[in-house]
PDB file of N, CA and C in Angstrom:
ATOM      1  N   UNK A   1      17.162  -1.337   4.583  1.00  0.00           N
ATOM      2  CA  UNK A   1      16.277  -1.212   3.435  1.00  0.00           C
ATOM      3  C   UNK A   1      14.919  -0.704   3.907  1.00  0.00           C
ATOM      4  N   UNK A   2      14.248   0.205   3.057  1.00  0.00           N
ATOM      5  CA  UNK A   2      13.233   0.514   3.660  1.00  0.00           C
ATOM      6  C   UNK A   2      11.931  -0.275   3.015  1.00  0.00           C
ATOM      7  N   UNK A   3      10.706  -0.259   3.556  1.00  0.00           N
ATOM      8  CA  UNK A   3       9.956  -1.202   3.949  1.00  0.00           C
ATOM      9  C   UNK A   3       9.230  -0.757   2.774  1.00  0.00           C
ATOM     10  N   UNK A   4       8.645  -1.765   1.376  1.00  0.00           N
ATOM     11  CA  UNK A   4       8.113  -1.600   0.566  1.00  0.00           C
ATOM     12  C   UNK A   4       6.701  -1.041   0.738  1.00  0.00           C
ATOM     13  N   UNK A   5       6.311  -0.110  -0.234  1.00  0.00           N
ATOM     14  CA  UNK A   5       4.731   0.464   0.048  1.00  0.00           C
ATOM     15  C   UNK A   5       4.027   0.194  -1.353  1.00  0.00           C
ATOM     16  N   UNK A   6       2.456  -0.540  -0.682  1.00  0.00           N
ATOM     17  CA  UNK A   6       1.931  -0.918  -1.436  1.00  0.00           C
ATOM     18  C   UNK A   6       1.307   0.363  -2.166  1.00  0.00           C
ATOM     19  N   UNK A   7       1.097   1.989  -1.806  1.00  0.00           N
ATOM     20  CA  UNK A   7       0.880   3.055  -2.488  1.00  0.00           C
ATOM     21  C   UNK A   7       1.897   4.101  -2.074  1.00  0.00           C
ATOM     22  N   UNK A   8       2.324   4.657  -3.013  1.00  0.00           N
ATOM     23  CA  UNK A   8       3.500   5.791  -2.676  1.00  0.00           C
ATOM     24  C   UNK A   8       2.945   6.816  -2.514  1.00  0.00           C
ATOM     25  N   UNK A   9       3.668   7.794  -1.560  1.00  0.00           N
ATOM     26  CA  UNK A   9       3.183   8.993  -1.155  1.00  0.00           C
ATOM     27  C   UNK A   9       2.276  10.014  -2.290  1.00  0.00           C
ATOM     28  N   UNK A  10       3.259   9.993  -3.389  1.00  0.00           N
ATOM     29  CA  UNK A  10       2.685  10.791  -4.270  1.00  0.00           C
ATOM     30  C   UNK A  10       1.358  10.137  -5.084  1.00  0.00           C
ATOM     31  N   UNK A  11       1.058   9.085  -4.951  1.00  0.00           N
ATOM     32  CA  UNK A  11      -0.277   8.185  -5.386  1.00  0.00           C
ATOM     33  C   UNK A  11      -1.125   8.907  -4.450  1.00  0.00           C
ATOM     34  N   UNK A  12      -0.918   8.759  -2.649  1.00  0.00           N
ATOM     35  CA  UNK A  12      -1.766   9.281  -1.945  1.00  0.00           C
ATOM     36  C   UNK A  12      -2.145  10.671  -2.014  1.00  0.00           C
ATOM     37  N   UNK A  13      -1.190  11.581  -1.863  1.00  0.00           N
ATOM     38  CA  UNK A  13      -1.438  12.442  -2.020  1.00  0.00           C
ATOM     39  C   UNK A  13      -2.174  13.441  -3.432  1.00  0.00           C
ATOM     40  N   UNK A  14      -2.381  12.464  -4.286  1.00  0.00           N
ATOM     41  CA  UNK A  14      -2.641  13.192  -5.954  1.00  0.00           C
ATOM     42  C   UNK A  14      -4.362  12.554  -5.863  1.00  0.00           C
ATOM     43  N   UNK A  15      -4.674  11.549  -4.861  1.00  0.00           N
ATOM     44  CA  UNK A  15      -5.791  11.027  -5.159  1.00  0.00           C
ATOM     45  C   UNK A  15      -6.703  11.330  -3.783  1.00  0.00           C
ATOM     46  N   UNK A  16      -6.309  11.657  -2.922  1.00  0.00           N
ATOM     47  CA  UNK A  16      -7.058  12.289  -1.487  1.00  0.00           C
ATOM     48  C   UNK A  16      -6.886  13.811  -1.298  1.00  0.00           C
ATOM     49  N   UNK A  17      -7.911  14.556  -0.263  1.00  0.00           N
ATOM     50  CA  UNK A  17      -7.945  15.669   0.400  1.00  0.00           C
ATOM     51  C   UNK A  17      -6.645  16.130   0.802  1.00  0.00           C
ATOM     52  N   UNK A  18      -5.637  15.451   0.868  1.00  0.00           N
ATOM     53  CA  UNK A  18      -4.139  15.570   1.745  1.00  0.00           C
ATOM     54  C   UNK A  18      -3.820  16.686   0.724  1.00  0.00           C
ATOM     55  N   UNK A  19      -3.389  16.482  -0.554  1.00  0.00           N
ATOM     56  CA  UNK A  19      -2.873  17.509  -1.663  1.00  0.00           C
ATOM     57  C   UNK A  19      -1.224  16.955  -1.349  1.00  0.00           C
ATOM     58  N   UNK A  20      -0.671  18.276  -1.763  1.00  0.00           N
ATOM     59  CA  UNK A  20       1.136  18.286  -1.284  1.00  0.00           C
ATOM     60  C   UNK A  20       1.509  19.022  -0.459  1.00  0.00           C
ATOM     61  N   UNK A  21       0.857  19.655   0.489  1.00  0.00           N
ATOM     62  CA  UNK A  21       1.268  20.591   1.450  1.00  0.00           C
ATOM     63  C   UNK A  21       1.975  19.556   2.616  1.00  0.00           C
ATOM     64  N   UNK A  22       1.305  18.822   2.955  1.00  0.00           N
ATOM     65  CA  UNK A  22       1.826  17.566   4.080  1.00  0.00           C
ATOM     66  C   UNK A  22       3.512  17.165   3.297  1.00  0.00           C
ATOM     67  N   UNK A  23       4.180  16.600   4.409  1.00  0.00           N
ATOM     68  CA  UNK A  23       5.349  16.425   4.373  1.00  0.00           C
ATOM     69  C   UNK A  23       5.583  14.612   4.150  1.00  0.00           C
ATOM     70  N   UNK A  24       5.592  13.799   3.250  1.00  0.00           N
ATOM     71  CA  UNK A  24       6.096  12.847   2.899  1.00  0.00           C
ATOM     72  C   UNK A  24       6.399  12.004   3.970  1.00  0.00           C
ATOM     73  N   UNK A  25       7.208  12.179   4.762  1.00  0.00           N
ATOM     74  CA  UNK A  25       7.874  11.589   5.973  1.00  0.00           C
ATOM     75  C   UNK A  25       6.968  11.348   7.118  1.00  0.00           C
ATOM     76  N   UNK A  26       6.055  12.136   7.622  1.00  0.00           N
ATOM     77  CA  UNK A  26       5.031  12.157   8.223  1.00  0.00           C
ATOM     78  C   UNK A  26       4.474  11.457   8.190  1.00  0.00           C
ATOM     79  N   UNK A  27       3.545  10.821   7.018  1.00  0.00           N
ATOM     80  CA  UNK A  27       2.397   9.873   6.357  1.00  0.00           C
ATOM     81  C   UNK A  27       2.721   8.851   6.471  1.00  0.00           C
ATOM     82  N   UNK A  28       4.680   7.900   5.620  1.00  0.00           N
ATOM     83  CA  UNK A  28       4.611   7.403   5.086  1.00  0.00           C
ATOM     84  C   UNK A  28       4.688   6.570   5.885  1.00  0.00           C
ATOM     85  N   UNK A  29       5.205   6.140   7.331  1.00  0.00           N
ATOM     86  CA  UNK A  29       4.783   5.075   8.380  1.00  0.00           C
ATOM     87  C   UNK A  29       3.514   4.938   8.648  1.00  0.00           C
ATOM     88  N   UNK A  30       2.318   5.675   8.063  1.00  0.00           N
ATOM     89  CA  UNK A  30       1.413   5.439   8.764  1.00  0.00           C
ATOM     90  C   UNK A  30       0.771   4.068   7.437  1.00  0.00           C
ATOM     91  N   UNK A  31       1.061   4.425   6.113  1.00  0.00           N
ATOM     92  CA  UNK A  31       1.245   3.285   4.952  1.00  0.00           C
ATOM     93  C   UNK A  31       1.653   2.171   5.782  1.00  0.00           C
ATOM     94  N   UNK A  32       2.585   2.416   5.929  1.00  0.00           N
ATOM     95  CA  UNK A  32       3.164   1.227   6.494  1.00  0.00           C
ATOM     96  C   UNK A  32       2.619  -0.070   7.193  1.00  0.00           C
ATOM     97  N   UNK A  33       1.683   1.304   8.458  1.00  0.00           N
ATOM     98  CA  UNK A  33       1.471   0.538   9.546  1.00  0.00           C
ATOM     99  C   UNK A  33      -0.508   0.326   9.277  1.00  0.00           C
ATOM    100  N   UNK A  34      -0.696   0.567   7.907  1.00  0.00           N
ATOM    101  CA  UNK A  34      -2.212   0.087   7.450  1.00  0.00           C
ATOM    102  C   UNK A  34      -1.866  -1.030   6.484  1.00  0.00           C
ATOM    103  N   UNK A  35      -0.650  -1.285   6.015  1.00  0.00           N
ATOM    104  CA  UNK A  35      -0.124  -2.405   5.508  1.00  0.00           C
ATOM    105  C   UNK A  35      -0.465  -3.438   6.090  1.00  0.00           C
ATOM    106  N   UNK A  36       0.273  -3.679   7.102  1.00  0.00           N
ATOM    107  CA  UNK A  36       0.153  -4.554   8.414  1.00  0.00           C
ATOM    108  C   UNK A  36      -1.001  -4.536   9.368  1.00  0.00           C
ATOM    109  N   UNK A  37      -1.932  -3.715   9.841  1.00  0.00           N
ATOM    110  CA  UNK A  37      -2.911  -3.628  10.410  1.00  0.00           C
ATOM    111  C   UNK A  37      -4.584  -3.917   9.665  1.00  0.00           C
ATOM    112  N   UNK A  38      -4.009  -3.276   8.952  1.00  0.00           N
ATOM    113  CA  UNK A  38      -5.872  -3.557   7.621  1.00  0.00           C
ATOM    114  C   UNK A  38      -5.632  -4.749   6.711  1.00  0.00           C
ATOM    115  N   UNK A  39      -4.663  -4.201   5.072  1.00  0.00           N
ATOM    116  CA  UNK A  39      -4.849  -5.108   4.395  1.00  0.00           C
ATOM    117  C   UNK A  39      -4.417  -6.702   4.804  1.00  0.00           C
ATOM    118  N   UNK A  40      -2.751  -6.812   5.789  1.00  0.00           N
ATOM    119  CA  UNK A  40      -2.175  -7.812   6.216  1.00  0.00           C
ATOM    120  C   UNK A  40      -3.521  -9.358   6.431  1.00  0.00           C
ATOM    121  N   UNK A  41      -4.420  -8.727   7.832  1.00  0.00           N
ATOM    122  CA  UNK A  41      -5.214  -9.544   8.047  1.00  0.00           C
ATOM    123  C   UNK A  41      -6.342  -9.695   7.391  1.00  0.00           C
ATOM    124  N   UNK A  42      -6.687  -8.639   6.102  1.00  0.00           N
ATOM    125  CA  UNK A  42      -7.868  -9.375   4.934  1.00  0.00           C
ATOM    126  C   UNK A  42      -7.363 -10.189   4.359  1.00  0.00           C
ATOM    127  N   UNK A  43      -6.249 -10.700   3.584  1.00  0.00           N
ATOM    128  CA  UNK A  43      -5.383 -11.176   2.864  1.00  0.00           C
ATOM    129  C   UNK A  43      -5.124 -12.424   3.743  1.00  0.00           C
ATOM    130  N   UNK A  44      -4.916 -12.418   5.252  1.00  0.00           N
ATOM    131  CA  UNK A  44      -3.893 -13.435   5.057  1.00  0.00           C
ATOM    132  C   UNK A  44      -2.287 -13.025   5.029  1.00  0.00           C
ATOM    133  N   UNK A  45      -1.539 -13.777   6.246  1.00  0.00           N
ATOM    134  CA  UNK A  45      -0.129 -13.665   6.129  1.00  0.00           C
ATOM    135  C   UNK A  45       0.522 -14.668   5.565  1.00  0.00           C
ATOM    136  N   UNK A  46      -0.118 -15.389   4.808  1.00  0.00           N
ATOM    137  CA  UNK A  46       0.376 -15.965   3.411  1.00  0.00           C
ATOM    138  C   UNK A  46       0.353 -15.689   2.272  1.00  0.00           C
ATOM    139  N   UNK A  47      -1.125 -15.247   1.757  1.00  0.00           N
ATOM    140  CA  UNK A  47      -0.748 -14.173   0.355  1.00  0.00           C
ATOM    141  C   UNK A  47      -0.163 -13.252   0.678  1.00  0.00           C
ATOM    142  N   UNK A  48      -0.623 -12.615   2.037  1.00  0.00           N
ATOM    143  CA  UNK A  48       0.155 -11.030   2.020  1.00  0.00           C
ATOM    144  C   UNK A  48       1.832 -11.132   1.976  1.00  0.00           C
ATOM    145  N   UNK A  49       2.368 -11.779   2.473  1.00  0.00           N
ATOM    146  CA  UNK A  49       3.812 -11.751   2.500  1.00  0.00           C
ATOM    147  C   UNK A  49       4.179 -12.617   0.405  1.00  0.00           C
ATOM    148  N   UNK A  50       3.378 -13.414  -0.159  1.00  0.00           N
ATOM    149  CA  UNK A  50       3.691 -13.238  -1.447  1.00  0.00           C
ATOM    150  C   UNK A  50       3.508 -12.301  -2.410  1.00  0.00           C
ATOM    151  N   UNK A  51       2.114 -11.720  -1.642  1.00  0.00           N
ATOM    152  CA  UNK A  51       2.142 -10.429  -2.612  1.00  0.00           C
ATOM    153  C   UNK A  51       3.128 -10.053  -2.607  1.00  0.00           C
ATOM    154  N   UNK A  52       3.695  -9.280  -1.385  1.00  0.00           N
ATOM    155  CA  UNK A  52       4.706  -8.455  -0.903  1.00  0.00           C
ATOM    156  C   UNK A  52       5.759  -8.450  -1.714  1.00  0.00           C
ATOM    157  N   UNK A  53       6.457 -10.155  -1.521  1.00  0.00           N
ATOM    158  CA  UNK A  53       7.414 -10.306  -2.315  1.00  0.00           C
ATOM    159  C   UNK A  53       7.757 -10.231  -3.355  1.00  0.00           C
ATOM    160  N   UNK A  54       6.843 -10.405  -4.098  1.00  0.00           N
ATOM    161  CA  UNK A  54       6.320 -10.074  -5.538  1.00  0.00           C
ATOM    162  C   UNK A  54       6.306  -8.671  -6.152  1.00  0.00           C
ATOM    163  N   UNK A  55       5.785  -8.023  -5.173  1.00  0.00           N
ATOM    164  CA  UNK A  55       5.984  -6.712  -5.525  1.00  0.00           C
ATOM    165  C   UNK A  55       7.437  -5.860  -5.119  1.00  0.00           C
ATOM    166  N   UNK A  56       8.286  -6.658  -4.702  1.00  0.00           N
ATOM    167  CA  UNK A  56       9.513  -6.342  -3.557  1.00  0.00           C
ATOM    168  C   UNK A  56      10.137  -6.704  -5.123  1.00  0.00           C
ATOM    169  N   UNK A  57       9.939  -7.897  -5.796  1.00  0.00           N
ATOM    170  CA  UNK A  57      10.873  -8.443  -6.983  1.00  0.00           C
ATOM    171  C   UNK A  57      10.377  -7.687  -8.342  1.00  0.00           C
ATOM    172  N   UNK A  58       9.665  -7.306  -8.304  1.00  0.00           N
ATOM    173  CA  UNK A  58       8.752  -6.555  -9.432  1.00  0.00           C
ATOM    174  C   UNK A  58       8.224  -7.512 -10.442  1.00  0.00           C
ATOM    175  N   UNK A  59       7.814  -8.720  -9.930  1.00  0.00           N
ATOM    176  CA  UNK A  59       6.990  -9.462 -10.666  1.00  0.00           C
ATOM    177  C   UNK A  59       6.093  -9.639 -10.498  1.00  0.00           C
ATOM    178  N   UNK A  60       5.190  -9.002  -9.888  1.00  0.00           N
ATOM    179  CA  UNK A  60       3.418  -9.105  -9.666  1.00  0.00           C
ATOM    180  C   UNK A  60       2.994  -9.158 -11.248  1.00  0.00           C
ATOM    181  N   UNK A  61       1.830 -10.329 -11.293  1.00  0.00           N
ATOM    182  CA  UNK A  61       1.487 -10.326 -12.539  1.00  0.00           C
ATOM    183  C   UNK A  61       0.137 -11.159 -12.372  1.00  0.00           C
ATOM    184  N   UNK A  62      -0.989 -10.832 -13.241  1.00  0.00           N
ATOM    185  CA  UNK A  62      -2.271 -11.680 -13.251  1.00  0.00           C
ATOM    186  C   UNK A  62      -3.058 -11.209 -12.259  1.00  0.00           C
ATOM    187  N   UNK A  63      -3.634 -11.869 -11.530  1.00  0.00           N
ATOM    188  CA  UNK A  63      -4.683 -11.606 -10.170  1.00  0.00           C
ATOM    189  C   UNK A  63      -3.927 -10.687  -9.017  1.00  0.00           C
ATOM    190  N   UNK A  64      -2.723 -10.856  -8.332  1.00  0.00           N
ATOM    191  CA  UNK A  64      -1.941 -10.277  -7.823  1.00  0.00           C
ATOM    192  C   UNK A  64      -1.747  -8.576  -8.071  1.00  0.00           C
ATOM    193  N   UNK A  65      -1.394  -8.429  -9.106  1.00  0.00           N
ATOM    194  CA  UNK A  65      -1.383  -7.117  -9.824  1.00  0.00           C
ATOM    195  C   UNK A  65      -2.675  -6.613  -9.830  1.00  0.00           C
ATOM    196  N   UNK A  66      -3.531  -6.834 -10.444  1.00  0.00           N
ATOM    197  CA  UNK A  66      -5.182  -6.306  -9.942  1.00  0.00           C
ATOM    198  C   UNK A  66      -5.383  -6.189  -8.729  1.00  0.00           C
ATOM    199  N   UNK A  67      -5.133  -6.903  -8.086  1.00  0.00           N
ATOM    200  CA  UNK A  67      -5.410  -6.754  -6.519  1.00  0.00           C
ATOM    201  C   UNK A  67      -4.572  -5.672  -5.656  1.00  0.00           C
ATOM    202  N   UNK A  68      -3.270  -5.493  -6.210  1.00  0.00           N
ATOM    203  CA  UNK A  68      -2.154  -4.324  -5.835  1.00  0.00           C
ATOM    204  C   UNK A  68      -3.129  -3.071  -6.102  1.00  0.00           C
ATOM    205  N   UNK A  69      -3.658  -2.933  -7.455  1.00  0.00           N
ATOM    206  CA  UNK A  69      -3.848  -1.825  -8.339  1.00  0.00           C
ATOM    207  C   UNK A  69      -5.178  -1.528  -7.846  1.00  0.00           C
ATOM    208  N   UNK A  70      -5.797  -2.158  -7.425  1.00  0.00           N
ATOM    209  CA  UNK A  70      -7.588  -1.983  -7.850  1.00  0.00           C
ATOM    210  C   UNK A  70      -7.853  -1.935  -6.063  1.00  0.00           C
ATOM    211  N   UNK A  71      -8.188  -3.032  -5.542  1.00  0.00           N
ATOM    212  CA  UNK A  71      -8.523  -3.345  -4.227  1.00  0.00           C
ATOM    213  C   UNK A  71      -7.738  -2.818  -3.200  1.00  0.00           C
ATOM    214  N   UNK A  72      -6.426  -3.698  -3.025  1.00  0.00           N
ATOM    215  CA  UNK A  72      -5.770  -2.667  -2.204  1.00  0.00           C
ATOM    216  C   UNK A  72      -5.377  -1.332  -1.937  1.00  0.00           C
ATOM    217  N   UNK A  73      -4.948  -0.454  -3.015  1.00  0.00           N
ATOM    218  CA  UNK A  73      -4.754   0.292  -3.261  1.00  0.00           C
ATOM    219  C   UNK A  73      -6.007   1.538  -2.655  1.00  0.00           C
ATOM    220  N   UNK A  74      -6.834   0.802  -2.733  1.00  0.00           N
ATOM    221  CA  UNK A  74      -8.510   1.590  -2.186  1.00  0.00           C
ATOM    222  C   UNK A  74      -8.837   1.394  -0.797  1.00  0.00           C
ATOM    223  N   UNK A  75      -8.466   0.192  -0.349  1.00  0.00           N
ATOM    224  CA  UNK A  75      -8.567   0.209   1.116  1.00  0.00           C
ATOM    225  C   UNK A  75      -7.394   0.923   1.921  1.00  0.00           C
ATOM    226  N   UNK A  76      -6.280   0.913   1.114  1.00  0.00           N
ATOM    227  CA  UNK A  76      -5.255   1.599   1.749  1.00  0.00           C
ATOM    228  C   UNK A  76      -5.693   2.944   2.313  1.00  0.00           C
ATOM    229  N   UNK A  77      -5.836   3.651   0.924  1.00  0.00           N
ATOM    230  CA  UNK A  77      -6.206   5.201   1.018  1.00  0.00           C
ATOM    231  C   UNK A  77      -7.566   5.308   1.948  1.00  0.00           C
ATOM    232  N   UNK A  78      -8.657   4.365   2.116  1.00  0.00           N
ATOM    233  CA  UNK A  78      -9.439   4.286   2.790  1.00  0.00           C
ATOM    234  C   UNK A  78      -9.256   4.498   4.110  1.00  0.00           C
ATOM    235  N   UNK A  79      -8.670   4.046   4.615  1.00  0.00           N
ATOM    236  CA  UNK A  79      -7.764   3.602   6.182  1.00  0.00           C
ATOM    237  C   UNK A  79      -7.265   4.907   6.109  1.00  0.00           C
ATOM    238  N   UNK A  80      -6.541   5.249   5.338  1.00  0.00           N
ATOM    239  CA  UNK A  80      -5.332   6.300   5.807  1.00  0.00           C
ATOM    240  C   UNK A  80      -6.470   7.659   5.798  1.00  0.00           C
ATOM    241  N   UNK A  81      -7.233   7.832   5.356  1.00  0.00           N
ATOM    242  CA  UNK A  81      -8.054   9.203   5.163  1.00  0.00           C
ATOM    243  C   UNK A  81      -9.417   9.056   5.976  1.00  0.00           C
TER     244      UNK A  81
END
């Protein structure tokens, strides 16, 4: 199974300098590995692994979901660019 991403390629790419010329496959470990390296230890490997799951089950809802959408989502692309 492959490893859930808290922003999908095409999120990154529609909202940064990258565009669509870059190749999908390239990037998307590097998501991955700002998953685990940036947001992992702001969070906590206790919310972070419920977020996770949550978003793995598609029930993020309330504070969780804002925090997917709003915060993380910004530090992600932050890191990655």
């Amino acid at each position: 199974m492959a490893e859930f991403l808290f922003i999908t390629p095409a999120e990154m790419t529609s909202t940064t300098i990258m565009g669509g010329n870059a190749d999908p496959d390239l990037y998307r470990l590097n998501i991955a590995n700002v998953q685990l390296t940036v947001i992992e230890p702001l969070l906590g490997t206790t919310l972070y692994n419920k977020i996770l799951a949550e978003a793995e089950a598609a029930t993020l809802s309330g504070n969780q979901l804002l925090s997917i959408k709003h915060w993380q989502n910004t530090q992600l692309l932050l890191a990655l660019c």
